[in-house]
PDB file of N, CA and C in Angstrom:
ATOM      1  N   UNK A   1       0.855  -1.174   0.000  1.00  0.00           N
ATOM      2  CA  UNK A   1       0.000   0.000   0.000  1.00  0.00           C
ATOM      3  C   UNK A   1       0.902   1.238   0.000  1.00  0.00           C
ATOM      4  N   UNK A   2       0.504   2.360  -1.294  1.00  0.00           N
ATOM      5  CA  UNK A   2       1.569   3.181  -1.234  1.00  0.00           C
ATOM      6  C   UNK A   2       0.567   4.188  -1.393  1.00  0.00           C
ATOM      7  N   UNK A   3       0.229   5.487  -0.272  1.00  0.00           N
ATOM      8  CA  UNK A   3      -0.541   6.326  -0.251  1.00  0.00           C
ATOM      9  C   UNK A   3      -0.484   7.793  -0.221  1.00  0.00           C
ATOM     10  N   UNK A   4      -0.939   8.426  -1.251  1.00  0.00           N
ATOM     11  CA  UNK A   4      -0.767   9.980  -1.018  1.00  0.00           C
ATOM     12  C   UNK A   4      -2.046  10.766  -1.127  1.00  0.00           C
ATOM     13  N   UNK A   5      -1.870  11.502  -0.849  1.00  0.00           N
ATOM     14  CA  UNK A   5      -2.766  12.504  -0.477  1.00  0.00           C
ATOM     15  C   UNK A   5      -2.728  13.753  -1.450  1.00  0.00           C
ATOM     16  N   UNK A   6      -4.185  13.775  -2.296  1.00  0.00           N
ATOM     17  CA  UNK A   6      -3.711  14.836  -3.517  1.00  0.00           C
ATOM     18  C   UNK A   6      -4.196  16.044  -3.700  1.00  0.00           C
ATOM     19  N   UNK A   7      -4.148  16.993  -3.112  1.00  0.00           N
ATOM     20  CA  UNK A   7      -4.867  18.524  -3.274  1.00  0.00           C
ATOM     21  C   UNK A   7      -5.030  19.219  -4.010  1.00  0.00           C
ATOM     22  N   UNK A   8      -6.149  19.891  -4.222  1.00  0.00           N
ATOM     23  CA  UNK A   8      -6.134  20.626  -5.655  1.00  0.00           C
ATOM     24  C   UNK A   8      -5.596  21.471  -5.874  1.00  0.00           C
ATOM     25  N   UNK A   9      -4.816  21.872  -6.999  1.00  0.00           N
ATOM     26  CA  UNK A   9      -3.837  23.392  -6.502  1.00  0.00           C
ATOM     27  C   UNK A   9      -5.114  24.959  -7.193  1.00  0.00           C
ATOM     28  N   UNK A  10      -6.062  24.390  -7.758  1.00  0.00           N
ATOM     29  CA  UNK A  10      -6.969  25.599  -7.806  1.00  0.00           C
ATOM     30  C   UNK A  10      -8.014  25.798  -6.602  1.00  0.00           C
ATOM     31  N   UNK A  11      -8.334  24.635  -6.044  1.00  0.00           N
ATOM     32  CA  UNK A  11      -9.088  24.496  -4.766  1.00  0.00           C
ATOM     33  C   UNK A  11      -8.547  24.118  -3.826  1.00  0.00           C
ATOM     34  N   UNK A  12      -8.174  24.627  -2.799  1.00  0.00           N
ATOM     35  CA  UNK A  12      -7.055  23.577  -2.133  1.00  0.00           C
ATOM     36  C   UNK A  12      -7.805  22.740  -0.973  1.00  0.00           C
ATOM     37  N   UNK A  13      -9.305  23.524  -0.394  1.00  0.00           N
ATOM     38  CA  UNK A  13     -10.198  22.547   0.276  1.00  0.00           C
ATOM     39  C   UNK A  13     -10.507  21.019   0.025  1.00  0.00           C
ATOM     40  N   UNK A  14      -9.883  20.880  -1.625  1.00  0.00           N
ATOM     41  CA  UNK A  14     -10.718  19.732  -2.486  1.00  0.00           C
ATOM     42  C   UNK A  14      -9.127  18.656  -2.296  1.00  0.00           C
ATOM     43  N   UNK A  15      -9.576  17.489  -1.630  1.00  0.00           N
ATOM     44  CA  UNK A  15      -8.646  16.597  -1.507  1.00  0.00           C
ATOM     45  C   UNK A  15      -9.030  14.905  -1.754  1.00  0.00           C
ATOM     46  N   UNK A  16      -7.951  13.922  -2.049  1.00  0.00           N
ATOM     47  CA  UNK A  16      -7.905  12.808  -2.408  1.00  0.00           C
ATOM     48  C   UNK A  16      -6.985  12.029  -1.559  1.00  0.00           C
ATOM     49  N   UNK A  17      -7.302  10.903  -0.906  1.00  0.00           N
ATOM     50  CA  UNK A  17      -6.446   9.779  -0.360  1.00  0.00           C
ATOM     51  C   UNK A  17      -6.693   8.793  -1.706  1.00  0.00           C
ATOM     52  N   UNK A  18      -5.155   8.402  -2.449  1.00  0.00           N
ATOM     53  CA  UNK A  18      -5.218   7.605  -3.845  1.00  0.00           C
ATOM     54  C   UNK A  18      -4.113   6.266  -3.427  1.00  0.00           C
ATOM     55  N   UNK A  19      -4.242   5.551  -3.560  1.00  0.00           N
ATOM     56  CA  UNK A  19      -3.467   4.041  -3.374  1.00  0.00           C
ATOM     57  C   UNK A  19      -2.985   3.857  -4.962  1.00  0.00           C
ATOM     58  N   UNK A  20      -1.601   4.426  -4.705  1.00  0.00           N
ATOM     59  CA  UNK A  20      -0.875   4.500  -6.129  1.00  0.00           C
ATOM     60  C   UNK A  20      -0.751   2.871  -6.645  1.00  0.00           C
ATOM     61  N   UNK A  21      -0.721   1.967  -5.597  1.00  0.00           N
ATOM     62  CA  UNK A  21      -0.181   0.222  -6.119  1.00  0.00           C
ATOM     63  C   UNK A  21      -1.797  -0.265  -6.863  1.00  0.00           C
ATOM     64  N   UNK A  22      -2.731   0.233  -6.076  1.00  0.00           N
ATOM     65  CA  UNK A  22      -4.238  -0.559  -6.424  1.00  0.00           C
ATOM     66  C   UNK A  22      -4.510   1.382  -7.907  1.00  0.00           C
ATOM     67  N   UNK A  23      -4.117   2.028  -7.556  1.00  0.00           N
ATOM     68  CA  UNK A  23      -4.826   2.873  -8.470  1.00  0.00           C
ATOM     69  C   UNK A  23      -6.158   3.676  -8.173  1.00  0.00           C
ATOM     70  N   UNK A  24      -6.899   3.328  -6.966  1.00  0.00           N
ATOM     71  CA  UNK A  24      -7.837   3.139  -6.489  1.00  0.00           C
ATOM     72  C   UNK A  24      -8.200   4.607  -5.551  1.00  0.00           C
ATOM     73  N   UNK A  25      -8.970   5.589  -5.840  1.00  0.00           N
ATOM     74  CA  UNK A  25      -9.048   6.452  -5.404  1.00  0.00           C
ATOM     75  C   UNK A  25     -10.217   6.046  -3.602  1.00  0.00           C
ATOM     76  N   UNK A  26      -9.660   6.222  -2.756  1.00  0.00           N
ATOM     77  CA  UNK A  26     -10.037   5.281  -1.605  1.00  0.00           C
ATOM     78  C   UNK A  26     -11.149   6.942  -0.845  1.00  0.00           C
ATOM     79  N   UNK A  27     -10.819   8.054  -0.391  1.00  0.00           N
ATOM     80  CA  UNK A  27     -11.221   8.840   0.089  1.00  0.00           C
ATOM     81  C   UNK A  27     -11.250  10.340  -0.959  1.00  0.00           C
ATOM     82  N   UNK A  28     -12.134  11.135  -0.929  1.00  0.00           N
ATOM     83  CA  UNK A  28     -12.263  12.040  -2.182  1.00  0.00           C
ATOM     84  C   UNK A  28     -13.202  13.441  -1.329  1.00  0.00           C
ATOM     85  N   UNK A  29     -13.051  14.252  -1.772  1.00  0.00           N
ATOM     86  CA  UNK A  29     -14.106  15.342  -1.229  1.00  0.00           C
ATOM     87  C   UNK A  29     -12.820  16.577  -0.172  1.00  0.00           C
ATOM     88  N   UNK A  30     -14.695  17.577  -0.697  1.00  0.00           N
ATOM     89  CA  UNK A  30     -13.832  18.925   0.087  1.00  0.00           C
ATOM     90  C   UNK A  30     -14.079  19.068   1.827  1.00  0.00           C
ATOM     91  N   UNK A  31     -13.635  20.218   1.832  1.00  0.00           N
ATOM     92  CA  UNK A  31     -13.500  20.402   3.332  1.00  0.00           C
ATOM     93  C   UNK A  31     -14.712  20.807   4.082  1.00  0.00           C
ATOM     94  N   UNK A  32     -15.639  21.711   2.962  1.00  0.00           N
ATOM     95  CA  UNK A  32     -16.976  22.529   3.576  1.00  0.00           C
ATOM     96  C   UNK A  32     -18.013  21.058   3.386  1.00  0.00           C
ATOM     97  N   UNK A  33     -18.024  20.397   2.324  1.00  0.00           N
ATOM     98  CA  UNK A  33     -19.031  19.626   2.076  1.00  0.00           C
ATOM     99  C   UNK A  33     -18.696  18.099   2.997  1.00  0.00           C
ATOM    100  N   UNK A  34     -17.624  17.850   2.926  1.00  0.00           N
ATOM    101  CA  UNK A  34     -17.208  16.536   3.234  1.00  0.00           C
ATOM    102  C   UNK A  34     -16.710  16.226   4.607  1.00  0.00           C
ATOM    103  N   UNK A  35     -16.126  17.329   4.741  1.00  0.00           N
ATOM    104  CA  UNK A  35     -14.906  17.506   5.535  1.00  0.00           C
ATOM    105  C   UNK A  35     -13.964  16.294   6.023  1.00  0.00           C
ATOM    106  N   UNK A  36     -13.313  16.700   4.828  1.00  0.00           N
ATOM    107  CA  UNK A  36     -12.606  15.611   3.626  1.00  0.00           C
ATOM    108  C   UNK A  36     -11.295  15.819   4.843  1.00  0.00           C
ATOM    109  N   UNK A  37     -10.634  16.600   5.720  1.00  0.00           N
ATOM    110  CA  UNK A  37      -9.016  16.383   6.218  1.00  0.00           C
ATOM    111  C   UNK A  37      -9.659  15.558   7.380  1.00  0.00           C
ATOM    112  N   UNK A  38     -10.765  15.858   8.342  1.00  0.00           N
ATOM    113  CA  UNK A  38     -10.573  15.045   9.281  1.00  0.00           C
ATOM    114  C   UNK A  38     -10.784  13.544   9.037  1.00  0.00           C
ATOM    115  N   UNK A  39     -11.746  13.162   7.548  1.00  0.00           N
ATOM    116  CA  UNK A  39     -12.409  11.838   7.137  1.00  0.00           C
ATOM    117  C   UNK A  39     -10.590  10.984   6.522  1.00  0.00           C
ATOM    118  N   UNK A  40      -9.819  11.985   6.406  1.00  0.00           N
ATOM    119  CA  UNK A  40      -8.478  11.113   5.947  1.00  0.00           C
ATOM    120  C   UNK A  40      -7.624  10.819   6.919  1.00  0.00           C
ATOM    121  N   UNK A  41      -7.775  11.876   8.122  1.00  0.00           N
ATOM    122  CA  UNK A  41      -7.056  11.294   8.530  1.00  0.00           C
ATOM    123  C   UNK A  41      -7.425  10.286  10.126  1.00  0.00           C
ATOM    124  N   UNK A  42      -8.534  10.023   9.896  1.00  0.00           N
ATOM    125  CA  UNK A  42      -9.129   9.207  10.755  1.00  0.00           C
ATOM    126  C   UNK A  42      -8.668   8.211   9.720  1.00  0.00           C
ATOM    127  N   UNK A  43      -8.797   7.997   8.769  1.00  0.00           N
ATOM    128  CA  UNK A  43      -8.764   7.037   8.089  1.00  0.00           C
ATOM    129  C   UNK A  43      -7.139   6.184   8.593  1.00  0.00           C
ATOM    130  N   UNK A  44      -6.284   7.278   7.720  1.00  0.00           N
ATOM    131  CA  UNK A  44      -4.788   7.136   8.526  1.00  0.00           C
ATOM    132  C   UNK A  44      -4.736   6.407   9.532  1.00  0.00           C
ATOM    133  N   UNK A  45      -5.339   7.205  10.442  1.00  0.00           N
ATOM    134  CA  UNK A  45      -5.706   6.790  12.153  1.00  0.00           C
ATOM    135  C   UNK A  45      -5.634   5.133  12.449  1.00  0.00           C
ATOM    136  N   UNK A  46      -6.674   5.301  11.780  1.00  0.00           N
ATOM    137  CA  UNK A  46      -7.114   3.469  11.306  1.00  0.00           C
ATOM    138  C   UNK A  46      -6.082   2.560  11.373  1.00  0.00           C
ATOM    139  N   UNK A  47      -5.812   2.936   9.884  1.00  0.00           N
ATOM    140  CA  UNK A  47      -4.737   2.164   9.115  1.00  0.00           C
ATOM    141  C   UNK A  47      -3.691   2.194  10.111  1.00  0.00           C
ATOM    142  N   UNK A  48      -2.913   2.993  10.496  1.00  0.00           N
ATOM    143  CA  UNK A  48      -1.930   2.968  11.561  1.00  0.00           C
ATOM    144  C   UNK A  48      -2.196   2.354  12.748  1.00  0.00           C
ATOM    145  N   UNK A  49      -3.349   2.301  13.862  1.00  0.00           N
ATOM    146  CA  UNK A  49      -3.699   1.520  14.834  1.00  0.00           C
ATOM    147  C   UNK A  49      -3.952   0.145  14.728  1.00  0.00           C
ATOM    148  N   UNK A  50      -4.395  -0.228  13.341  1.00  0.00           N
ATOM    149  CA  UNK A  50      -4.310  -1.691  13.152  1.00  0.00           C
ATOM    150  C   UNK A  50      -2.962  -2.450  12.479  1.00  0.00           C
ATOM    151  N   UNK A  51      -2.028  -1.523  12.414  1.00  0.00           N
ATOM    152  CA  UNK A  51      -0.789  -1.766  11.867  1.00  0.00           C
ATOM    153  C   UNK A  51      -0.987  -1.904  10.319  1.00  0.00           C
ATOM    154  N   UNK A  52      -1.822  -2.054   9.820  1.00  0.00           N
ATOM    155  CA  UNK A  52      -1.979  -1.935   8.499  1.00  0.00           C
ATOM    156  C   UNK A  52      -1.049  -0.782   7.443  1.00  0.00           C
ATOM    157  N   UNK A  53      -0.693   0.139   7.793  1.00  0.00           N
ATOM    158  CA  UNK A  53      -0.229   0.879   6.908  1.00  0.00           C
ATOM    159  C   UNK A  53       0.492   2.194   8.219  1.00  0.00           C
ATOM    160  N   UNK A  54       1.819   2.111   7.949  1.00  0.00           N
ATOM    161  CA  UNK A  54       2.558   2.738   8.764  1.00  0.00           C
ATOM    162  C   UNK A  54       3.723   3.794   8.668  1.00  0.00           C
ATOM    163  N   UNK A  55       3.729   4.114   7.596  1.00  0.00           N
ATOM    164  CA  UNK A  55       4.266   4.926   6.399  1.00  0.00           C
ATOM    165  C   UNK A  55       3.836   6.641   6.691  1.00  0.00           C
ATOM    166  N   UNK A  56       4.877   7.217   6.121  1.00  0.00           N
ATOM    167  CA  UNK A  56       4.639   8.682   5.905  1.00  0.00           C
ATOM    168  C   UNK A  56       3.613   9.254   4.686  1.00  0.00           C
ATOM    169  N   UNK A  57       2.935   9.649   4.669  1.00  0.00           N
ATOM    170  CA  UNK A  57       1.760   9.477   3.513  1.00  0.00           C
ATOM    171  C   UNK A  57       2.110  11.429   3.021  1.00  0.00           C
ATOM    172  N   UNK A  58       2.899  11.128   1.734  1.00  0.00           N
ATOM    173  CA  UNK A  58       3.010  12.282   1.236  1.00  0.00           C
ATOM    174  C   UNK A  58       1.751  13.403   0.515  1.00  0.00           C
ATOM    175  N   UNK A  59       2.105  14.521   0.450  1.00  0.00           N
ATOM    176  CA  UNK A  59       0.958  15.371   0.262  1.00  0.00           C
ATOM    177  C   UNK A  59       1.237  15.822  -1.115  1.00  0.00           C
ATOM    178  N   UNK A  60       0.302  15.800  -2.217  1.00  0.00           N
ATOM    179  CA  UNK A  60       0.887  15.889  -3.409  1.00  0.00           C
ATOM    180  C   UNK A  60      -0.286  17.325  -3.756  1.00  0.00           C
ATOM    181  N   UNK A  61       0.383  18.365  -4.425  1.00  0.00           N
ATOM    182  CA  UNK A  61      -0.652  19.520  -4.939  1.00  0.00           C
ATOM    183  C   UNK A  61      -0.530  19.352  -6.514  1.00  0.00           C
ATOM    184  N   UNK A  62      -1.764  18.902  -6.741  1.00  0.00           N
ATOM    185  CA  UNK A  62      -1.721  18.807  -8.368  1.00  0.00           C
ATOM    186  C   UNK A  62      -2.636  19.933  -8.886  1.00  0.00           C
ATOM    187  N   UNK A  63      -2.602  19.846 -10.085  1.00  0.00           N
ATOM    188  CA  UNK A  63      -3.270  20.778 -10.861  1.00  0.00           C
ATOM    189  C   UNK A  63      -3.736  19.975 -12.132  1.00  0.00           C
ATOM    190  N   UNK A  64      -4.828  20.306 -12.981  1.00  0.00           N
ATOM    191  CA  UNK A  64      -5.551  20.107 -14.099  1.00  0.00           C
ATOM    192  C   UNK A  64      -4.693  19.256 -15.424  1.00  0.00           C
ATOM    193  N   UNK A  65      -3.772  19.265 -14.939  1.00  0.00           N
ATOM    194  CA  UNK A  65      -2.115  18.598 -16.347  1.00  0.00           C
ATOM    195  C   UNK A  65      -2.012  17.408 -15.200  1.00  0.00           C
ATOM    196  N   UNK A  66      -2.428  17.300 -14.205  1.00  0.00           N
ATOM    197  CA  UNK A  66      -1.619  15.974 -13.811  1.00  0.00           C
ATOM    198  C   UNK A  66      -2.665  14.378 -14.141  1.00  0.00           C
ATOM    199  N   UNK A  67      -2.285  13.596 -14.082  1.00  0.00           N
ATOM    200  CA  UNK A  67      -2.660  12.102 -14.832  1.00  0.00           C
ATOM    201  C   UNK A  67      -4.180  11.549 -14.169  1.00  0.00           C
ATOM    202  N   UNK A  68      -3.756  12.205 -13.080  1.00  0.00           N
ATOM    203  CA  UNK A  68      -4.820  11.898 -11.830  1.00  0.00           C
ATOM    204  C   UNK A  68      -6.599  12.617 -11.779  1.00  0.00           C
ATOM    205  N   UNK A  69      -5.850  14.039 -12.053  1.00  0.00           N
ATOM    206  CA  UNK A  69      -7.015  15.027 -11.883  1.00  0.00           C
ATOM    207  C   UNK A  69      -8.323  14.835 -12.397  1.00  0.00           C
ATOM    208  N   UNK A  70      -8.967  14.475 -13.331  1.00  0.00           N
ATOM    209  CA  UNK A  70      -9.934  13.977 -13.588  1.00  0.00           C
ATOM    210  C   UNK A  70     -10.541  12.728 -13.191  1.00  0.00           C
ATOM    211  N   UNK A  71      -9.786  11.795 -12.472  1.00  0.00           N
ATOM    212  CA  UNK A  71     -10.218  10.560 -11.893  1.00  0.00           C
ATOM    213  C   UNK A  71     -10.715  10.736 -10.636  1.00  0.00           C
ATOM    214  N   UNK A  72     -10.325  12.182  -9.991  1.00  0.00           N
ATOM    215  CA  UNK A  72     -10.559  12.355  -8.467  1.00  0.00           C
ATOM    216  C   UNK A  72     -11.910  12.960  -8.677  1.00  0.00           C
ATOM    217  N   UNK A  73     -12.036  13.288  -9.753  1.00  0.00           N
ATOM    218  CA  UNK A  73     -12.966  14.264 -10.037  1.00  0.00           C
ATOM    219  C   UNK A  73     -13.022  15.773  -9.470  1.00  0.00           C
ATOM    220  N   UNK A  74     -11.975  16.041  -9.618  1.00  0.00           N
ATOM    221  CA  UNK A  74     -11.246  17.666  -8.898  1.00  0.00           C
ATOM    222  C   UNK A  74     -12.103  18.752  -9.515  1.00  0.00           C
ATOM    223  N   UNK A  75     -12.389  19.808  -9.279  1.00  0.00           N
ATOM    224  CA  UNK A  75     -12.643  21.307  -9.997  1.00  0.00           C
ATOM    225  C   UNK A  75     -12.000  22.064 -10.574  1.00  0.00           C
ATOM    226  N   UNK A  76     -11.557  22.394 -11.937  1.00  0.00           N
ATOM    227  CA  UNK A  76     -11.189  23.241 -12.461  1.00  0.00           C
ATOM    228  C   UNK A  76     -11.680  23.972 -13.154  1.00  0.00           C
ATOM    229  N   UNK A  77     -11.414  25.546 -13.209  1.00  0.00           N
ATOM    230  CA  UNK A  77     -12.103  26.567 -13.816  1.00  0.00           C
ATOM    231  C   UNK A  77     -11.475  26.601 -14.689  1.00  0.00           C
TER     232      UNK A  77
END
């Protein structure tokens, strides 16, 4: 399990937990609607208390050119 965390660089409320090995967009949504930082990192939480995943989980700011952005279903103007 290799996990990052992907922010929008036009929205930056708007975030993604993505499992780069499965491809698999696992957690998605913003901060007002979702409140998408505490739902990730409970998630984290999780994953780390059950030993499942114990890793530094990098923070990636993408923008509208990156490979990803439309799969998260991000906002761009």
């Amino acid at each position: 399990m290799d996990l990052v965390i992907y922010v929008n660089e036009e929205f930056e409320d708007e975030k993604a937990l993505y499992d780069l090995d499965e491809g698999k967009v696992l957690l998605q949504g913003d901060q007002y609607h979702d409140g998408i930082g505490s739902r990730i990192a409970g998630y984290l939480d999780a994953l780390h208390d059950y030993g499942i995943y114990m890793d530094y989980t990098n923070k990636e700011w993408i923008n509208k050119n990156h490979e990803h952005f439309k799969l998260l279903g991000f906002y761009s103007e």
